[in-house]
Protein backbone atom coordinates (compact mmCIF):
# COMPACT_ATOMS: atom_id res chain seq x y z
CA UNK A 1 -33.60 168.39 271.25
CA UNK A 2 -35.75 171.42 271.12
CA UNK A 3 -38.33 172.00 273.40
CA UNK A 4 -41.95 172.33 272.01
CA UNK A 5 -42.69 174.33 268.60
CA UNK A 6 -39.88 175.98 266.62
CA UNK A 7 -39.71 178.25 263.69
CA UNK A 8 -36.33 178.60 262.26
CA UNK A 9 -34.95 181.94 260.57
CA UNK A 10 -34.05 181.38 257.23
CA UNK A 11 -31.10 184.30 256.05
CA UNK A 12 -33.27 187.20 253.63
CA UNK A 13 -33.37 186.95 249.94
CA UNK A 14 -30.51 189.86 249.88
CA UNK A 15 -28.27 187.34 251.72
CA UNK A 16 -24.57 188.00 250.32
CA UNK A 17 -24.74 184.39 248.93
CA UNK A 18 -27.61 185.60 246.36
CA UNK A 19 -29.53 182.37 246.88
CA UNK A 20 -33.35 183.03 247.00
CA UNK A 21 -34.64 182.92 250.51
CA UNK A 22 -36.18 179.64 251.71
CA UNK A 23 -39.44 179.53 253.55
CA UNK A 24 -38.75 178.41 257.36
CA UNK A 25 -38.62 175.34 259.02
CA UNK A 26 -40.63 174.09 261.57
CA UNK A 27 -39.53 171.52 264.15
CA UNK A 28 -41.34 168.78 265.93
CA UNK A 29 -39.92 167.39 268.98
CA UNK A 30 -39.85 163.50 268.68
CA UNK A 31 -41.86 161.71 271.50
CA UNK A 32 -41.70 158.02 271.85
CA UNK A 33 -43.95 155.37 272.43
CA UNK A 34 -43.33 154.82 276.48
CA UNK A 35 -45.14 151.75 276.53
CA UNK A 36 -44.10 150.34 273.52
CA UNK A 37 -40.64 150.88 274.09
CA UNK A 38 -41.19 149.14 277.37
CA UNK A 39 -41.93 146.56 275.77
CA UNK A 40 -39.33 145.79 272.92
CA UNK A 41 -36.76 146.46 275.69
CA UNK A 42 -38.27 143.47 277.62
CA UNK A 43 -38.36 141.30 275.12
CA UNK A 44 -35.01 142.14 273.65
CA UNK A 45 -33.61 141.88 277.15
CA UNK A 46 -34.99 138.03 277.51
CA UNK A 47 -33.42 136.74 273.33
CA UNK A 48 -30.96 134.41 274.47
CA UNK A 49 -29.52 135.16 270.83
CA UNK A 50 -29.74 138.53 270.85
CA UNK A 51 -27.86 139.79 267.54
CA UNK A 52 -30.34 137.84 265.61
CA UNK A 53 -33.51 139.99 267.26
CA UNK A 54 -32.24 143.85 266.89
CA UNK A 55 -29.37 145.40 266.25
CA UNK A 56 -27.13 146.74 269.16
CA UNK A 57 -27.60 150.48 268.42
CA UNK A 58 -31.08 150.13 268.39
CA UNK A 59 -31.08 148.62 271.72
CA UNK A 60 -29.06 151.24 273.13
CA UNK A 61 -31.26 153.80 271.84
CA UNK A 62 -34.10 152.15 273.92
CA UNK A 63 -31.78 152.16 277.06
CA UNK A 64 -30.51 155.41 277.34
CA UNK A 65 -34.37 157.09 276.00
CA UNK A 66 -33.92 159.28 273.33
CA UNK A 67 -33.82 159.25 269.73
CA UNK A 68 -30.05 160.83 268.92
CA UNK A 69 -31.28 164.41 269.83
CA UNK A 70 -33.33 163.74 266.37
CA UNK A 71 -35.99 166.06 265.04
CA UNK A 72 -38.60 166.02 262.14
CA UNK A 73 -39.16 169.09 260.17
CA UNK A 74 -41.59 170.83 257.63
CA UNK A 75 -40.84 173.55 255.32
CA UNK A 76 -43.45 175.56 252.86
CA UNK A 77 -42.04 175.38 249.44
CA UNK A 78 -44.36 177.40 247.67
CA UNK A 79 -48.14 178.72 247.99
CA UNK A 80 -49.68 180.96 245.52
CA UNK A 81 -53.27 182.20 245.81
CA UNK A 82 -55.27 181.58 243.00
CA UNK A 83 -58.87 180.63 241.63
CA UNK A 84 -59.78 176.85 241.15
CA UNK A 85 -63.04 175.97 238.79
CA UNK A 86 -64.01 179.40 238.98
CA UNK A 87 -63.49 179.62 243.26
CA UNK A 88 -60.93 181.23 245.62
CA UNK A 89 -58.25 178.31 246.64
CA UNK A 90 -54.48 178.38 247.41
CA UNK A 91 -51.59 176.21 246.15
CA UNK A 92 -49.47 174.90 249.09
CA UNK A 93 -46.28 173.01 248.59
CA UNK A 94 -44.87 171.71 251.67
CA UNK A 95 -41.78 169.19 252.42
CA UNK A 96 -41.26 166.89 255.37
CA UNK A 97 -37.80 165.83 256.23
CA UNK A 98 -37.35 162.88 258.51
CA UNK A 99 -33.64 162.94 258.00
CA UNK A 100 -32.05 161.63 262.00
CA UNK A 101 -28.64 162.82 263.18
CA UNK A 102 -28.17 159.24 263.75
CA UNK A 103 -28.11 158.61 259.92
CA UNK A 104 -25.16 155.77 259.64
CA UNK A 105 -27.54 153.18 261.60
CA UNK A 106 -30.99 154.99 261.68
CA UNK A 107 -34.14 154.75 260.00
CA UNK A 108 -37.82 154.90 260.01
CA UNK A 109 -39.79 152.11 258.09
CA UNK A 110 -43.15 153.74 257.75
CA UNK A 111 -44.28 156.86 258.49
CA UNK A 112 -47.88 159.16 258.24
CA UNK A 113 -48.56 162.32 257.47
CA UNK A 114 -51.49 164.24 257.58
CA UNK A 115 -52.36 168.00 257.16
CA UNK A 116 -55.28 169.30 258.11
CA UNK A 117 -57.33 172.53 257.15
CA UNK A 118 -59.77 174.89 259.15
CA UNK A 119 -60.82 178.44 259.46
CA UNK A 120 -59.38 180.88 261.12
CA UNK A 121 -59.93 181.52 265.07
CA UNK A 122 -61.20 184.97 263.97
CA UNK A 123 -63.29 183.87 260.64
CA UNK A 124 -64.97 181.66 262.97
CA UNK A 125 -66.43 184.23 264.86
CA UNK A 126 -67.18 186.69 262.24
CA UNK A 127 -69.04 184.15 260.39
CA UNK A 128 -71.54 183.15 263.82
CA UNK A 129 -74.88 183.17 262.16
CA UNK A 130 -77.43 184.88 264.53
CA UNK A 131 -80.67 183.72 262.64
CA UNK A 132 -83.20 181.18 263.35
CA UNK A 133 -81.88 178.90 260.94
CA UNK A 134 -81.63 175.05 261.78
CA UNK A 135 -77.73 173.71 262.02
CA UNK A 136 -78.47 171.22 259.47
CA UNK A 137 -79.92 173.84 256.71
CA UNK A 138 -75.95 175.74 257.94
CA UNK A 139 -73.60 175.86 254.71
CA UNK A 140 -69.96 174.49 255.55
CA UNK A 141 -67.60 178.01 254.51
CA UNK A 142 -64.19 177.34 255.71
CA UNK A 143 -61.61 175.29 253.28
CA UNK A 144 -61.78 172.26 251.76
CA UNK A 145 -59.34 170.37 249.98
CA UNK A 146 -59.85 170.23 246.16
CA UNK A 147 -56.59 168.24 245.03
CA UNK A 148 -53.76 166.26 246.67
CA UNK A 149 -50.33 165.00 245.32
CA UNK A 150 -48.97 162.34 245.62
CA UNK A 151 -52.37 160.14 245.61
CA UNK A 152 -50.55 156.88 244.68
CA UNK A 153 -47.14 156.54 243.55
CA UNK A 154 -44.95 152.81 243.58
CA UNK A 155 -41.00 152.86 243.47
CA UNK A 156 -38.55 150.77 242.38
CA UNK A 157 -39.83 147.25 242.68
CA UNK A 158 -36.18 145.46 244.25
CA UNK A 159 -35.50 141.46 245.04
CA UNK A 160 -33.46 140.35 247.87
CA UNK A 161 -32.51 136.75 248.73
CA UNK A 162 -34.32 135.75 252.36
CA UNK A 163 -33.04 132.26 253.82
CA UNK A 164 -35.72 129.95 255.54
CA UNK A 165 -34.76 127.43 257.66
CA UNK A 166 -36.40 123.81 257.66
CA UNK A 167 -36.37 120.57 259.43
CA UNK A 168 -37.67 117.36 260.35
CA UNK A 169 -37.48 114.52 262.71
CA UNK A 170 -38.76 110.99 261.77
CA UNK A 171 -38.34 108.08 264.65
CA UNK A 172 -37.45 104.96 264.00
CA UNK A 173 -39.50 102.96 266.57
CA UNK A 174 -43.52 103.81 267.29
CA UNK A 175 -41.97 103.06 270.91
CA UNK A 176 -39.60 105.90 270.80
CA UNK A 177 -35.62 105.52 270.52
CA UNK A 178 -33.81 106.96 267.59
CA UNK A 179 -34.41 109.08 265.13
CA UNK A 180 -33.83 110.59 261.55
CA UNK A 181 -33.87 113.94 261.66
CA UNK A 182 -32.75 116.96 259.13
CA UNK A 183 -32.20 120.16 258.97
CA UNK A 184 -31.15 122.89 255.89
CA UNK A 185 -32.24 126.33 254.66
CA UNK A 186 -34.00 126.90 251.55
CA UNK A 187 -33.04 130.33 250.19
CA UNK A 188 -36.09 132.32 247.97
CA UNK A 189 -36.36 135.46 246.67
CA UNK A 190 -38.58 138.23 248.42
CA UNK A 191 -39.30 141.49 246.46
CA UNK A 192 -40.37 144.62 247.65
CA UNK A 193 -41.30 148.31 246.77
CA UNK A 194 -41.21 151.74 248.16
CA UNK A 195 -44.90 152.98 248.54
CA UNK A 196 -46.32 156.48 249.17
CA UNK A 197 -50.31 157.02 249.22
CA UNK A 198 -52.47 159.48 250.42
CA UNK A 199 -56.24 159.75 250.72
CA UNK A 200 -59.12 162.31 251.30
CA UNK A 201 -60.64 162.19 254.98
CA UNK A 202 -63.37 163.92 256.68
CA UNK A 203 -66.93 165.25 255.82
CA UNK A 204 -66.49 167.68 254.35
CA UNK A 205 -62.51 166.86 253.35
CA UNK A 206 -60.34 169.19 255.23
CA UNK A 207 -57.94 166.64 255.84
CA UNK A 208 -55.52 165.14 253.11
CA UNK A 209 -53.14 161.64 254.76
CA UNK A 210 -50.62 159.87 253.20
CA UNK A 211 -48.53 156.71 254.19
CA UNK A 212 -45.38 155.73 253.51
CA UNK A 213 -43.77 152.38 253.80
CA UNK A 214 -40.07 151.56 252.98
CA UNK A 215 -39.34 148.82 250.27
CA UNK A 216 -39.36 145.33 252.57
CA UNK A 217 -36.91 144.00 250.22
CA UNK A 218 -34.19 145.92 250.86
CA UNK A 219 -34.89 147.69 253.73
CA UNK A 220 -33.53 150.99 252.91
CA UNK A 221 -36.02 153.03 255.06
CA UNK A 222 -38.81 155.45 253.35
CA UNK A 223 -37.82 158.40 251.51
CA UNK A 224 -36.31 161.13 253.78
CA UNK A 225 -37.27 164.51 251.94
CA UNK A 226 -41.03 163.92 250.54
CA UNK A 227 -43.19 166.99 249.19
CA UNK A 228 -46.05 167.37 248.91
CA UNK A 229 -48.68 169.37 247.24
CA UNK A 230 -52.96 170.36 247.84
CA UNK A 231 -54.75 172.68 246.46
CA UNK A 232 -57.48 174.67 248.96
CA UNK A 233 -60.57 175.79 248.42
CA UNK A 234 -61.66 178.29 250.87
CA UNK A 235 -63.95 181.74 250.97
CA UNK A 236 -62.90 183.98 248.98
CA UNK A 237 -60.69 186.47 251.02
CA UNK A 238 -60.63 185.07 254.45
CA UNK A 239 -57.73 183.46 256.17
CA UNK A 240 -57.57 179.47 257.01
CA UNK A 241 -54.92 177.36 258.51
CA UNK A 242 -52.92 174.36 258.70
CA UNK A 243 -51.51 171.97 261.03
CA UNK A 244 -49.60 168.74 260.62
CA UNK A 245 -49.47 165.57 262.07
CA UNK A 246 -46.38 162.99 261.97
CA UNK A 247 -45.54 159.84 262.47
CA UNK A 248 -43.51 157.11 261.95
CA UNK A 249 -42.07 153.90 263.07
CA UNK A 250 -38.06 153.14 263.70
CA UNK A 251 -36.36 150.26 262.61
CA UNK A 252 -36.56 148.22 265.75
CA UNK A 253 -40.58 148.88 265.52
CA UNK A 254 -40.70 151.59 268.00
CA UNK A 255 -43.37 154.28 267.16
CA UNK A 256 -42.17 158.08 267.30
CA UNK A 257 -44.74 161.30 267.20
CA UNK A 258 -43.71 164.76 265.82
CA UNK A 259 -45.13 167.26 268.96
CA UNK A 260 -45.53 170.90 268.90
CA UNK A 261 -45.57 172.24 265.68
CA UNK A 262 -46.84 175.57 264.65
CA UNK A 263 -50.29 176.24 263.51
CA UNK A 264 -49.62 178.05 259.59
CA UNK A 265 -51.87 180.95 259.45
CA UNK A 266 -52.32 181.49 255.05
CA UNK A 267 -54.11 185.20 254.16
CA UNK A 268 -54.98 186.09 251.05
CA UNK A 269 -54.32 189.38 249.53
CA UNK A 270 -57.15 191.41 250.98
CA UNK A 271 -57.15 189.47 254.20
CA UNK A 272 -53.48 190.44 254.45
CA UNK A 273 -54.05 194.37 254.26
CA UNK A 274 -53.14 195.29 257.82
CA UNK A 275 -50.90 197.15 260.02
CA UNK A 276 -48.65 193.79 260.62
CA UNK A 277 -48.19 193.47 256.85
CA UNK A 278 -45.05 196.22 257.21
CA UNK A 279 -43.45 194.11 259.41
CA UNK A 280 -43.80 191.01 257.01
CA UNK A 281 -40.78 189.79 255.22
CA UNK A 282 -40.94 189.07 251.07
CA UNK A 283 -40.36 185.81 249.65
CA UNK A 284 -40.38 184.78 246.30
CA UNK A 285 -42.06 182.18 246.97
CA UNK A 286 -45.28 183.47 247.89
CA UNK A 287 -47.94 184.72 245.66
CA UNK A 288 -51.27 187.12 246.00
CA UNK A 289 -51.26 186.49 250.00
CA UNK A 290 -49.16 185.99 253.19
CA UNK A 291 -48.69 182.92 255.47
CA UNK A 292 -47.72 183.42 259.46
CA UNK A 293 -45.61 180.94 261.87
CA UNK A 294 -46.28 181.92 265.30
CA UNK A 295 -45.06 185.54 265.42
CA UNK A 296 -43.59 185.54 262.00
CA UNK A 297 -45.10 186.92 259.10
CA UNK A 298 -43.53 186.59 255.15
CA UNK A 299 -45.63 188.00 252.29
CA UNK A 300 -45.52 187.84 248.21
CA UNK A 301 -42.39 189.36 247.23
CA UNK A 302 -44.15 190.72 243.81
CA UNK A 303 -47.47 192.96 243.14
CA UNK A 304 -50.54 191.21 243.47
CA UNK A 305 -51.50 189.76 239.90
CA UNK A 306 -54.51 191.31 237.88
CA UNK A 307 -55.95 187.91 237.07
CA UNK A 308 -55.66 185.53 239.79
CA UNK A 309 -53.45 182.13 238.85
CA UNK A 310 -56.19 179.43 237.54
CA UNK A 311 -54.76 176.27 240.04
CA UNK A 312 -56.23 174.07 237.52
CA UNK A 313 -53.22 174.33 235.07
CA UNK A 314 -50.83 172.96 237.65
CA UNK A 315 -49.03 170.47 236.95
CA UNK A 316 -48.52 168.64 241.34
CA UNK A 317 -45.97 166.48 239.93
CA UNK A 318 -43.67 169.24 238.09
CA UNK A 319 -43.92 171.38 241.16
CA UNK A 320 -43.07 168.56 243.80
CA UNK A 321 -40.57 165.99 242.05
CA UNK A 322 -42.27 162.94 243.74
CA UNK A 323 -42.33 160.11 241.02
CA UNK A 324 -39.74 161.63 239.44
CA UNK A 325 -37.44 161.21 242.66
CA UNK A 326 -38.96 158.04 243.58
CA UNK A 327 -38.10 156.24 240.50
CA UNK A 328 -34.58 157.58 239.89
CA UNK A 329 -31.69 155.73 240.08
CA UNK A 330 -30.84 157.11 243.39
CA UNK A 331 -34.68 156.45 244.29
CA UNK A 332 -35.42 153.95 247.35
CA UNK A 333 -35.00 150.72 246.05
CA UNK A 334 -32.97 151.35 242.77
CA UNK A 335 -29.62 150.26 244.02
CA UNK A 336 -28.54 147.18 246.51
CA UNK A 337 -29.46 147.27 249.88
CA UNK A 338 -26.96 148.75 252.50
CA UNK A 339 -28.92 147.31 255.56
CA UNK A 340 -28.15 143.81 256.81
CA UNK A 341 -31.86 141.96 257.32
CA UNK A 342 -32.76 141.66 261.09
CA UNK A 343 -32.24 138.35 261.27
CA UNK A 344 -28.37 138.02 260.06
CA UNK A 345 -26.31 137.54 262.84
C-alpha cells in the first residue's frame, strides 16, 4: 500500500500502442475504522457459531489489519472549459474505482463520494477586498456547482429467497411439566436494488455527494467503476480546485476512508498562459484550459476554440454511461447472486 497521495504516469498519447493517453490516476490509501474494527473482532471472537456471523476471510482481514494492500482510485475522464447560461463553467468527468486486489471474496456494500469545489490559494488572495464594505453586502466569486450526474438512478430490481426461522412452546400443565413445542423455517422472498444518488450541499453549493448502496437482495456489492459528471460555474478566467472524499463500508460492516489524495488544480485558457505551460503535457481529453496533480501539469491537446463549448447541450448521461451500465445485463443485480447470504453456514 502506498503511502499518502499518489499520481500515477499514464504512457503519452504517441505511445507505440496508438491508444489515446488516459488522464492519471490518483490513489487514496485505505484507513480503517480502529475502533470499529475493534469491535466486530470482539464480537466475532465471542459467536459460539461463528460461520453463521462472518465469513472466515473477513475475519482474517480484521486480524492481521489491513485491507489486501487495497487502494481506491480517481481518474479525470474529460473536462472541457466552456460557457453555461451565458457564464464561464467547466465540464469535469471523473471515475472512481473501488475495485480490491482481494476481488474473489471482497466487497464494499455502500460507499460515499463527495467532491468539493473552491478557489484557488492564489485567487483567494488576489480577490481580498480592501474597502469598507460589510462581509454580508461581500458577493460569493469562486465556483459553484451548476449540474451533477447521476442525481438519482435505480438498478436492476433482483429477488432472493431469505429463510426465517420460527417456533413455539406451549405447556401442558399451568404448574409446569411438559410441553408442545415446534420449530420450522418459513422461506419468503426479499428483493432488492442497486442505488446511486447524489445531492447538492452547502451555501452556496460547492459541494456535489452521492451514495451508493449495493442491491440487499443479492448482495453483489456496489458498482466498482462509477463516473461521474458536474458542471462548474466559476469566474471567468481564474483557476479553482477540487478535492474528493471517499468512503465506504466492507462486507463484514467495517468502515474504510480514502486518505491523501491530491488537490486538482483546473485553469482555464488565459489562467493557463504561463511559463509552466511548456512543461505541460497534451491530452485529448482536455479542452480550452489545463488541470494540475501535484507537480504535474497536462493541457488541451488542440487550439483553444473561437466560441467557447455552451455546457448546456451536454448530454451527463452520454458522456458518463451510468444508467446505461447500471441497467445492463451485466449491471449489479441483473444476473444471480454469486455471494452466499451471511447467515448460511
Amino acid at each position: 500500500m502506498s503511502k499518502g497521495a499518489e499520481v500515477t504516469q499514464m504512457p503519452d498519447a504517441s505511445s507505440p500502442d496508438g491508444e489515446e493517453e488516459e488522464m492519471p490516476d490518483i490513489l487514496f490509501d485505505v484507513e480503517e475504522d480502529l475502533n470499529r474494527k475493534d469491535q466486530l473482532f470482539s464480537f466475532r471472537k465471542e459467536q459460539s457459531i461463528p460461520t453463521k456471523d462472518y465469513r472466515a476471510k473477513e475475519q482474517q482481514l480484521l486480524q492481521e489489519g489491513k485491507m489486501g494492500n487495497s487502494e481506491f482510485s480517481a481518474r479525470l475522464r474529460k473536462v472541457t472549459f466552456g460557457v453555461f447560461d451565458g457564464q464561464s463553467a467547466c465540464l469535469i468527468v471523473f471515475r472512481v474505482d473501488f475495485a480490491t486486489v482481494k476481488k474473489g471474496w471482497f466487497r464494499f456494500r455502500n460507499a460515499t463520494i463527495e467532491a468539493e469545489f473552491e478557489e484557488s490559494s492564489n485567487n483567494r488572495l488576489d480577490h481580498t477586498d480592501h474597502s469598507d464594505k460589510d462581509e454580508d453586502e461581500e458577493q460569493y466569486n469562486g465556483p459553484m456547482v451548476f449540474k451533477f450526474y447521476p442525481d438519482l438512478i435505480r438498478g436492476h430490481i433482483s429477488s432472493a429467497a431469505q429463510t426465517y426461522g420460527l417456533g413455539f412452546e406451549i405447556p401442558l400443565s399451568p404448574v409446569g411439566g411438559a410441553a408442545i413445542s415446534a420449530k420450522y423455517d418459513i422461506t419468503a422472498p426479499r428483493e432488492g436494488l442497486h442505488l446511486i444518488q447524489g445531492r447538492l450541499m452547502g451555501s452556496p453549493e460547492t459541494r456535489v455527494k452521492w451514495i451508493m448502496n449495493e442491491n440487499e437482495a443479492n448482495k453483489g456489492g456496489i458498482y466498482e467503476q462509477p463516473t461521474f459528471a458536474v458542471i462548474v460555474m466559476h469566474a471567468h478566467d481564474q483557476p479553482f480546485t477540487m478535492s474528493l472524499k471517499i468512503k465506504a463500508t466492507t462486507y463484514g460492516g467495517l468502515p474504510v476512508t480514502g486518505k491523501g489524495g491530491s488537490r486538482i488544480l483546473f485553469k482555464p485558457s488565459k489562467a493557463n498562459r504561463s511559463p509552466e505551460k511548456q512543461t505541460a503535457r497534451p491530452n485529448a481529453r482536455l479542452t480550452g484550459g489545463s488541470c494540475e496533480i501535484g507537480k504535474q501539469q497536462w493541457t488541451s491537446s488542440q487550439d483553444i476554440p473561437d466560441a467557447p463549448e455552451d455546457l448546456s447541450m451536454v448530454d451527463l448521461e452520454s458522456v458518463t454511461q451510468m444508467k446505461a451500465n447500471l441497467l445492463s445485463k451485466q449491471g449489479p443485480g441483473a444476473g444471480p447472486s454469486i455471494w452466499p447470504s451471511i447467515y448460511d453456514s
